[in-house]
Protein backbone atom coordinates (compact mmCIF):
# COMPACT_ATOMS: atom_id res chain seq x y z
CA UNK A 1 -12.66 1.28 20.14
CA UNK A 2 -14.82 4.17 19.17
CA UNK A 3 -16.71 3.58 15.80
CA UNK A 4 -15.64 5.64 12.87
CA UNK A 5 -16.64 9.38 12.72
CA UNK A 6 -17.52 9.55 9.05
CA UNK A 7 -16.21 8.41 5.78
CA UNK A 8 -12.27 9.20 5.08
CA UNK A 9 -10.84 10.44 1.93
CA UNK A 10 -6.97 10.64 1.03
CA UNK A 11 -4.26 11.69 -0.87
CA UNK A 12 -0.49 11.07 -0.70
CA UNK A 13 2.19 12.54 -2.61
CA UNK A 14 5.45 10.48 -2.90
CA UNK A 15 8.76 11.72 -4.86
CA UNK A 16 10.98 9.26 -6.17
CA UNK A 17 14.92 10.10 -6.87
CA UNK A 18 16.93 7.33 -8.16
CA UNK A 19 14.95 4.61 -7.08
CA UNK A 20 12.75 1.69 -8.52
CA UNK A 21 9.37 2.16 -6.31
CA UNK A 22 7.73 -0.79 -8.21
CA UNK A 23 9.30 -2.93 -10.45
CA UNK A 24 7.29 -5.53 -13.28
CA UNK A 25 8.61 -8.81 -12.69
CA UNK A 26 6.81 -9.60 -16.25
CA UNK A 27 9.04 -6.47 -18.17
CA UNK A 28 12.77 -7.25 -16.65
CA UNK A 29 11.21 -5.31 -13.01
CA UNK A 30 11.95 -2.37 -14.74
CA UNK A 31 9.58 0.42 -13.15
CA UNK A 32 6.15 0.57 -14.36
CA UNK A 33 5.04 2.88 -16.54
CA UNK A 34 1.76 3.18 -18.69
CA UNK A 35 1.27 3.47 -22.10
CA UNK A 36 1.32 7.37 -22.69
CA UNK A 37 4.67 7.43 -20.16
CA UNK A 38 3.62 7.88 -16.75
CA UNK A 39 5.10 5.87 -13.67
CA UNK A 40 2.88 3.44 -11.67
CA UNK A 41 2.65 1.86 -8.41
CA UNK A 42 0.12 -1.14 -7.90
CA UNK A 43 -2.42 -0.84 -5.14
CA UNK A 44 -0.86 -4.50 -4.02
CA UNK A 45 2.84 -2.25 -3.45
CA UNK A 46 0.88 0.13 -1.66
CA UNK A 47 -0.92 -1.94 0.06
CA UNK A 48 2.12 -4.15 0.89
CA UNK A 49 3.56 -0.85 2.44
CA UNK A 50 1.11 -0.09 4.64
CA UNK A 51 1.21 -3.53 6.11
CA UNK A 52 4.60 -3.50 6.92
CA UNK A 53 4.06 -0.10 8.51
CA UNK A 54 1.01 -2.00 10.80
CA UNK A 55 3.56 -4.17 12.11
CA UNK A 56 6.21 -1.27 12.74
CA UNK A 57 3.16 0.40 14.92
CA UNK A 58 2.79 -2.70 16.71
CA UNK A 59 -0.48 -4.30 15.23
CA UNK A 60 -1.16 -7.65 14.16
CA UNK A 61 -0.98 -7.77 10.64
CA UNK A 62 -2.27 -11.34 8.76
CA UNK A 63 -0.67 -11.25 5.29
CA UNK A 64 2.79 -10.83 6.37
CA UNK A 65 5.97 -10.98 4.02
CA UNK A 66 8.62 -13.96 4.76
CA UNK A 67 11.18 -11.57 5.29
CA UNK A 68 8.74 -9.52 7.72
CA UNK A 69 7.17 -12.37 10.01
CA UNK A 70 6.82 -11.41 13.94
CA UNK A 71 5.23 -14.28 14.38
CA UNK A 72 7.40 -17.35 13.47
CA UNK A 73 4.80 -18.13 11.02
CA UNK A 74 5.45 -19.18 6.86
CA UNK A 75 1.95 -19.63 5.81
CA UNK A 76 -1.66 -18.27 5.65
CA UNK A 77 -3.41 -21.09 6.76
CA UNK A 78 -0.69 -21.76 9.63
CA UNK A 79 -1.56 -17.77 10.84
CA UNK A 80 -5.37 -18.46 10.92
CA UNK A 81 -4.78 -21.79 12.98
CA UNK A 82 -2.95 -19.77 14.99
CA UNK A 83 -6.27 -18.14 16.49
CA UNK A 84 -7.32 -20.62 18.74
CA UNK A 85 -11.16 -19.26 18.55
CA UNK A 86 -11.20 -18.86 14.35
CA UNK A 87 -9.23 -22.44 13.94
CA UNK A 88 -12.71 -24.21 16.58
CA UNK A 89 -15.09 -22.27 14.50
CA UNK A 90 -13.75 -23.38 10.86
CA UNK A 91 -13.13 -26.67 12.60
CA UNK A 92 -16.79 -27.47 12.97
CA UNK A 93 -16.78 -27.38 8.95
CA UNK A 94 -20.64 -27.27 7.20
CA UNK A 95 -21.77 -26.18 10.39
CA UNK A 96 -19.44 -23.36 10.95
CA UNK A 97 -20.91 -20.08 11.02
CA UNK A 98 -19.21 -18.05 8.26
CA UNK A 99 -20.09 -14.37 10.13
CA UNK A 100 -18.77 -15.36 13.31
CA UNK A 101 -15.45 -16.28 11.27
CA UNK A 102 -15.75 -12.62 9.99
CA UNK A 103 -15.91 -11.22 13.11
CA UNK A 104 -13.47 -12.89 15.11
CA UNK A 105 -10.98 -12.36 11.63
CA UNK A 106 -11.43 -9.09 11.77
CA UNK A 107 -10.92 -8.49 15.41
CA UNK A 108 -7.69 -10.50 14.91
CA UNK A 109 -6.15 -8.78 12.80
CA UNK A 110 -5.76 -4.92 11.43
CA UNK A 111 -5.23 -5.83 7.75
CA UNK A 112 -8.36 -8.12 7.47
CA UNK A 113 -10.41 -4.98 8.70
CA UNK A 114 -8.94 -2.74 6.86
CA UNK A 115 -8.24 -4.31 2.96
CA UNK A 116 -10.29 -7.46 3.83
CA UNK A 117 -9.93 -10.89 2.78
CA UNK A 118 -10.16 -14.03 1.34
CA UNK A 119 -10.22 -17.20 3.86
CA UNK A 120 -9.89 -20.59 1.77
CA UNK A 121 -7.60 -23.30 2.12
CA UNK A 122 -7.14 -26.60 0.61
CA UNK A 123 -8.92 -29.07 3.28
CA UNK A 124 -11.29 -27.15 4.84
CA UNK A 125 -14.92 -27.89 4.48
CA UNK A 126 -15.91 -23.53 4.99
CA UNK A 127 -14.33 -20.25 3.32
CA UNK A 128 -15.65 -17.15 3.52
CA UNK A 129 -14.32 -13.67 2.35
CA UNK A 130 -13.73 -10.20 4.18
CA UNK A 131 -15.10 -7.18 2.31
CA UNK A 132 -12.78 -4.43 3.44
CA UNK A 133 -13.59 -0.86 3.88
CA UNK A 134 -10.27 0.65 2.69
CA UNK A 135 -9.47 0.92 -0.96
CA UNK A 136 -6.58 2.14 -2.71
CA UNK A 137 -6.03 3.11 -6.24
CA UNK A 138 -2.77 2.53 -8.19
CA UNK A 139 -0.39 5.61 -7.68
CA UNK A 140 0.53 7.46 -10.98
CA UNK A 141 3.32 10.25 -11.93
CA UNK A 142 2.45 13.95 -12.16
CA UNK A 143 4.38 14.07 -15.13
CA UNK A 144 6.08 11.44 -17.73
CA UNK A 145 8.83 9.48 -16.38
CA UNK A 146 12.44 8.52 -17.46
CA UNK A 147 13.96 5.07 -16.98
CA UNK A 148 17.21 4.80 -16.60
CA UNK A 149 18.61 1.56 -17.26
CA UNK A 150 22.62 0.62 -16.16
CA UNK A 151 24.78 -2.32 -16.66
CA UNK A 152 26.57 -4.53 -14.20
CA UNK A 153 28.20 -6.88 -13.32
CA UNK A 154 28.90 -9.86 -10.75
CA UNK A 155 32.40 -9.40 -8.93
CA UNK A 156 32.34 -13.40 -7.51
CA UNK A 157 31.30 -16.90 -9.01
CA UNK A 158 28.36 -18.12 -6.88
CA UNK A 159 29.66 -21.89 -6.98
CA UNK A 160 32.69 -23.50 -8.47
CA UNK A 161 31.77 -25.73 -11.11
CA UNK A 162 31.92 -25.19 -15.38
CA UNK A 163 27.77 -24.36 -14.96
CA UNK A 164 27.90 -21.65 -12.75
CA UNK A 165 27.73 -18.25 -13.89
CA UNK A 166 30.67 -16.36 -14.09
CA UNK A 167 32.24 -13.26 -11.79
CA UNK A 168 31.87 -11.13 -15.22
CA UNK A 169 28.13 -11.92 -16.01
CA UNK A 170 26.37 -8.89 -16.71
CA UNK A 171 23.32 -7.79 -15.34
CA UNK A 172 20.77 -4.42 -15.84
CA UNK A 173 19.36 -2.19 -13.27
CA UNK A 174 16.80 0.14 -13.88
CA UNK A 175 15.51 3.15 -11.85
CA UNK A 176 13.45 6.30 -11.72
CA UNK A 177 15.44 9.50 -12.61
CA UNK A 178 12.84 11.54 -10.56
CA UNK A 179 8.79 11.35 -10.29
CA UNK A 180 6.47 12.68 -8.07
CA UNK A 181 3.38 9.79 -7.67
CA UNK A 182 -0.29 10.93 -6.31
CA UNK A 183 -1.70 7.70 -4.17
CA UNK A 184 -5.92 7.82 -3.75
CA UNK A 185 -7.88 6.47 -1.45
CA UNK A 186 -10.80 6.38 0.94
CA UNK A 187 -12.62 4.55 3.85
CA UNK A 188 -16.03 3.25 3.50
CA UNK A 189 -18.34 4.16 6.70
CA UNK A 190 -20.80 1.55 5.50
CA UNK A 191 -17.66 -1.48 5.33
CA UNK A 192 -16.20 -0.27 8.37
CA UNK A 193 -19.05 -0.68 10.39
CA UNK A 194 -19.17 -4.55 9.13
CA UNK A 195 -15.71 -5.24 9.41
CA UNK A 196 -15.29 -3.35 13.37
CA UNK A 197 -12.63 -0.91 11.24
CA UNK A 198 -12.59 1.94 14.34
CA UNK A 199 -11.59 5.71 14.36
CA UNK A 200 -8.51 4.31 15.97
CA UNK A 201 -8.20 2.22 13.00
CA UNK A 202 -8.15 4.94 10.92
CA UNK A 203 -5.46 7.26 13.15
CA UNK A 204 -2.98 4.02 12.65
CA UNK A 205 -4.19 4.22 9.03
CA UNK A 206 -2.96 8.43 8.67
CA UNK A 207 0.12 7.44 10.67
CA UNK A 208 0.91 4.58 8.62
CA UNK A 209 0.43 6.92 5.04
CA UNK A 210 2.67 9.19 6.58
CA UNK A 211 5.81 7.43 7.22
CA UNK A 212 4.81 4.85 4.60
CA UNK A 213 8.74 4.27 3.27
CA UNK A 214 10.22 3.75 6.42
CA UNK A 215 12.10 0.62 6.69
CA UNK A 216 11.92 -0.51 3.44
CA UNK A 217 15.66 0.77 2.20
CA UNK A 218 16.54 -1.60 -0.56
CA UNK A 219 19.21 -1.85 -3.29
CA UNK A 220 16.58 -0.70 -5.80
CA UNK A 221 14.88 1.62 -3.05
CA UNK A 222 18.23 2.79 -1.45
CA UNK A 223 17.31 4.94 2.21
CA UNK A 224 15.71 8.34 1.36
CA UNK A 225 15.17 7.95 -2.52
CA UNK A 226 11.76 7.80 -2.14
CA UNK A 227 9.98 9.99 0.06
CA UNK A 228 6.61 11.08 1.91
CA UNK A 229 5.89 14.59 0.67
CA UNK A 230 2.42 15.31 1.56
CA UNK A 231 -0.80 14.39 2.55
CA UNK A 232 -4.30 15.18 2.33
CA UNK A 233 -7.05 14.03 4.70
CA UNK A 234 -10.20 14.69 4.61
CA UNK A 235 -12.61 13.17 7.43
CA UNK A 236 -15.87 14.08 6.95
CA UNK A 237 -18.86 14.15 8.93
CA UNK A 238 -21.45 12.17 6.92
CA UNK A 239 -21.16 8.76 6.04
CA UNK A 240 -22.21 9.44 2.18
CA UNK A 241 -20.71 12.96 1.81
CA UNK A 242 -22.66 15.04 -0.99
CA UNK A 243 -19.29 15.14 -2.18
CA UNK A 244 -18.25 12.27 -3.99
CA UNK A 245 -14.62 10.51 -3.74
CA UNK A 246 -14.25 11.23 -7.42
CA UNK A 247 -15.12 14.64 -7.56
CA UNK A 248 -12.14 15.12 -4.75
CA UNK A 249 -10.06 13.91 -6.26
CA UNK A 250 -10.62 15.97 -9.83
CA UNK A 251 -9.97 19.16 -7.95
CA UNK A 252 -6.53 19.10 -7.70
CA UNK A 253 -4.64 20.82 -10.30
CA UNK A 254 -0.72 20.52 -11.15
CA UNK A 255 1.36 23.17 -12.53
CA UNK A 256 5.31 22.55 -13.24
CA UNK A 257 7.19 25.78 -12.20
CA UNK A 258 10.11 23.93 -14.13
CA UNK A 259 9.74 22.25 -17.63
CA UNK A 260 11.27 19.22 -16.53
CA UNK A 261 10.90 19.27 -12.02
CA UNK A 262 13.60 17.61 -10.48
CA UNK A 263 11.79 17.97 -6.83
CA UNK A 264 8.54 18.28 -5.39
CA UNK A 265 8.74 22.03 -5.06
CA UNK A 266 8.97 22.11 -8.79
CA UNK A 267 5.23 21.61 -8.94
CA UNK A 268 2.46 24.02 -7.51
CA UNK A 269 -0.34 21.43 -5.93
CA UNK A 270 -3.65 23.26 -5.65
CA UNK A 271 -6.84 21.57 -4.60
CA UNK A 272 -10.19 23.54 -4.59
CA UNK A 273 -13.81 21.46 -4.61
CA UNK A 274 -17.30 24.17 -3.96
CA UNK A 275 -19.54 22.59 -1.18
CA UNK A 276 -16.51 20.19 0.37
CA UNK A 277 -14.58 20.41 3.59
CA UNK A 278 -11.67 21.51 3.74
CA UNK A 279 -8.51 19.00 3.94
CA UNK A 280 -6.14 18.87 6.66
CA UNK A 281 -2.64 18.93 4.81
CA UNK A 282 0.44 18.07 6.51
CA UNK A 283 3.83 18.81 4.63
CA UNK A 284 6.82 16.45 5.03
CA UNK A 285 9.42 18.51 2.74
């Protein structure tokens, strides 16, 4: 593992066609969209993505989904005891020593290194928390976004009994009519160095932005609705560029060729910062 070259900038562009790329559990999961009409995706979705694409790549991810587990595992605690070395050093409770728990977390696994985390479980005399070097902000729409909501209904009776609901009950789906969402993020030089987060790391990172959809076809997020467009990465030399992460990320500029763009050529993406690098882009449409 080679330590990393300098600190990372990023941004993704997604389109979404038909598709519900993050529903509110709190608002019916109809998509998420803020107050002045623009779609959102949490940082936890994102996030939750780019996990699933560490396991696809063949790393070993801690927080895992049920559905996802490579590991026969159901629980947080039951995947930490499951490092022989992290479950004798948490076992020695007062006395533990909370940075070698860091470090043998992090070497563990990719997502601890990466996002970080928090270690604390009902029982155990010592926690201790991760501070990760990768953050990730909430994706959000070019433009305003249009839910479409549709009725339907159930074509079977789940159980046979007076209670059960009936094969006519109706139910509501809701999706994106189309939206192109810009996903920010960097790497922290400074974090990665505490954490053991390599320039490996961040190549599985790039790879994993990239195909960041794949597997994850669902009958809100049916296969190919939503959709890796492109992606800029900047990896610059310095640890603390002059440039700052904000400043990058104000110098892109959006122009609809179309007054309402029904695909990502619709908009003209420009980027221009004086005194930065320049990105590498790669295109995916």
């Amino acid at each position: 593992m080679s330590d990393l070259k300098g600190k990372i900038d990023f941004t993704l562009f997604l389109s979404v066609e038909n598709a519900n790329p993050n529903g509110d559990p709190l608002n019916g999961n109809r998509p998420r969209v803020n107050l002045d009409g623009y779609g959102e995706i949490s940082d936890v979705c994102i996030k939750r993505k780019i996990r699933n694409r560490f396991q696809d790549l063949g790393e070993k991810v801690f927080v895992q989904s049920d559905d996802r587990s490579d590991d026969g595992l159901t629980s947080l605690k039951d995947r930490a005891d499951s490092s022989e070395e992290l479950k004798a050093e948490i076992g020695q409770g007062k006395r533990a020593n909370r940075d070698k728990c860091i470090s043998i977390a992090c070497r563990e696994w990719i997502d601890v290194r990466s996002f970080g985390q928090v270690f604390a479980f009902k029982g155990e005399e010592v926690s201790f928390g991760v501070r990760g070097p990768v953050s990730v902000h909430q994706a959000v729409s070019l433009s305003p976004v249009d839910v479409i909501s549709m009725q339907i209904t159930k074509s079977v009776n789940s159980e046979a009994n007076k209670e059960s609901k009936a094969s006519d009950t109706m139910g509501t789906k809701h999706r994106i009519g189309f939206g192109v969402y810009m996903v920010k993020g960097s790497v922290n030089v400074q974090l990665a160095e505490k954490t053991g987060f390599s320039q490996e790391d961040a190549d599985v990172l790039k790879e994993a932005l990239m195909t960041l959809f794949e597997n994850d076809a669902s009958s809100a997020r049916p296969e190919g609705s939503i959709e890796v467009c492109r992606l800029y990465w900047w990896q610059h030399e310095e640890k603390v560029p002059q440039v700052s992460s904000g400043k990058i990320q104000r110098g892109f500029k959006f122009i609809e060729k179309e007054p309402h763009p029904k695909k990502f050529e619709d908009y003209d993406i420009q980027w221009s910062v004086e005194g930065c690098m320049e990105p590498e882009v790669l295109e995916f449409v």
